[in-house]
Protein backbone atom coordinates (compact mmCIF):
# COMPACT_ATOMS: atom_id res chain seq x y z
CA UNK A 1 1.60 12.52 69.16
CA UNK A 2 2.44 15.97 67.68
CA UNK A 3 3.42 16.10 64.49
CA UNK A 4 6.44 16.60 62.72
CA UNK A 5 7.46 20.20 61.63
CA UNK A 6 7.10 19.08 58.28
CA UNK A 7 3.54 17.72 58.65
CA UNK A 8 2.68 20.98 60.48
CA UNK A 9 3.79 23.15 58.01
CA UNK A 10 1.98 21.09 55.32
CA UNK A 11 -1.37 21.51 57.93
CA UNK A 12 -0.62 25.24 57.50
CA UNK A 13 -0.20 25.79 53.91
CA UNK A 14 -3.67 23.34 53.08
CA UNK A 15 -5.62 25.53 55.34
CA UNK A 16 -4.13 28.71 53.74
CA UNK A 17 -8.29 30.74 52.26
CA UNK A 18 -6.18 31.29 48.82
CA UNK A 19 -4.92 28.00 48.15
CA UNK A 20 -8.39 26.25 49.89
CA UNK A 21 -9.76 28.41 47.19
CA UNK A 22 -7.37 27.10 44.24
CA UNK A 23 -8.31 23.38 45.15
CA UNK A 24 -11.67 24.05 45.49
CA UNK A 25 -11.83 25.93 42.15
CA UNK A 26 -9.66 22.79 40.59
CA UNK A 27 -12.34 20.27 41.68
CA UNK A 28 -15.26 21.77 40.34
CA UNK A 29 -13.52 21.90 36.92
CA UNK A 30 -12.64 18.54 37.71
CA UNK A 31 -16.19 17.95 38.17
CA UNK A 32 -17.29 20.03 34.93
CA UNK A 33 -14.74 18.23 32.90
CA UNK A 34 -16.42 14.87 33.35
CA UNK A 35 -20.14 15.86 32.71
CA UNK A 36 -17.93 17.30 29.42
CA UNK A 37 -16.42 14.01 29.35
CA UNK A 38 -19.46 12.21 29.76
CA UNK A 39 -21.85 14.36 27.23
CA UNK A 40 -19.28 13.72 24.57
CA UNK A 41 -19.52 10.06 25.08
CA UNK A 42 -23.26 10.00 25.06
CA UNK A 43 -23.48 12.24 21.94
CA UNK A 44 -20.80 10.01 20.12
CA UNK A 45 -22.63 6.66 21.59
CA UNK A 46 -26.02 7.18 20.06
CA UNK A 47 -24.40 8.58 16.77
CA UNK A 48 -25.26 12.17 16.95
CA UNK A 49 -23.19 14.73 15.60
CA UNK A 50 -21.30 17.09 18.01
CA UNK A 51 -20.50 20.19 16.19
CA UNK A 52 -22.69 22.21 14.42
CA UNK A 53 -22.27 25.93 13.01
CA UNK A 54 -21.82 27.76 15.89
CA UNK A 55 -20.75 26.52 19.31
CA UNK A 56 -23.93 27.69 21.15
CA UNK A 57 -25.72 25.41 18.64
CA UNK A 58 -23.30 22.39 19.31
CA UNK A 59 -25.45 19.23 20.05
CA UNK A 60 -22.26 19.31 22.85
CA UNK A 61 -22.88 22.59 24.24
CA UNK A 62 -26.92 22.25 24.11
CA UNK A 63 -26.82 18.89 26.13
CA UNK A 64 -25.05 20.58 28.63
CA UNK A 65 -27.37 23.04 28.94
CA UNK A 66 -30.17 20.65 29.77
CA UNK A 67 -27.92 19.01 32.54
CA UNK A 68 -27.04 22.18 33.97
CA UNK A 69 -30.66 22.69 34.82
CA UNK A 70 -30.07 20.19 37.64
CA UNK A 71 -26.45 21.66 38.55
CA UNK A 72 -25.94 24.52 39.73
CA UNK A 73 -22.31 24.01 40.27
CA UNK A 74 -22.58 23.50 36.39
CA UNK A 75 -25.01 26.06 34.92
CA UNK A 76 -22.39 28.63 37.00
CA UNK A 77 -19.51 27.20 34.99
CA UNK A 78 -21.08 27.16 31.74
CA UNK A 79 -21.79 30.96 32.44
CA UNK A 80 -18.45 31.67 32.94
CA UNK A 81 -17.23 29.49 30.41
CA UNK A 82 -15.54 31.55 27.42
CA UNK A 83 -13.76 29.02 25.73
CA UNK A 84 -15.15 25.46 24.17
CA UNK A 85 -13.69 22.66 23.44
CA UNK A 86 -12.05 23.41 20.02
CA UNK A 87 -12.88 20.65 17.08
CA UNK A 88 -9.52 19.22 17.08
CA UNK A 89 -9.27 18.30 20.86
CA UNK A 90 -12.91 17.54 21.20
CA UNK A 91 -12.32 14.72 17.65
CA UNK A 92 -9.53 13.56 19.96
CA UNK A 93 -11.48 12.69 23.18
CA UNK A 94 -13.82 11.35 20.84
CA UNK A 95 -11.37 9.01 19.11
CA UNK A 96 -10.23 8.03 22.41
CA UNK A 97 -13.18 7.56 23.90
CA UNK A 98 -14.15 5.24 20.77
CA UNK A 99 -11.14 3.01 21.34
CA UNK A 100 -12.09 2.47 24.62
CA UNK A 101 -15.39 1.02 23.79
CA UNK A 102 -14.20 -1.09 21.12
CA UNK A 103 -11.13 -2.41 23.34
CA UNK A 104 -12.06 -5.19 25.79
């Protein structure tokens, strides 16, 4: 069965190089978000502090670093990276991720 025009123009745009690049570029910072995600967490489970003076000296930003030694994917975003997490939205995840732990 062939399919439909609309399915065949939805086979066409997917396999278009700039937007296989977009999606592919949207789920490696999907990807960097949760080892983000997931280093907050860790920080915030065992009681450490996140933010320091600087942001290269962020407990955040420095246990990143050490993961990114075994991702490359990672170690190339961090690279690239210009922006951090500011204080207010990382105190936000971190409230949120809080709750979750303490909700059953």
């Amino acid at each position: 069965m062939s399919p439909s025009p609309l399915q065949h123009k939805a086979i066409l745009v997917r396999d278009t190089p700039p937007l296989n690049n977009l999606i592919s570029k949207l789920n490696q910072s999907s990807t960097m978000c949760i080892d983000v995600l997931e280093s907050l967490h860790f920080l915030t489970r065992q009681d450490l502090p996140t933010s320091l003076h600087s942001d290269t000296d962020r407990n955040l930003h420095q246990l990143l670093h050490l993961h990114a030694g075994d991702s490359a994917d990672l170690a190339n975003w961090m690279i690239r990276q210009q922006k951090w997490l500011g204080h207010k939205t990382e105190a936000e995840i971190i409230e949120i991720t809080v709750l979750a732990d303490v909700e059953p």
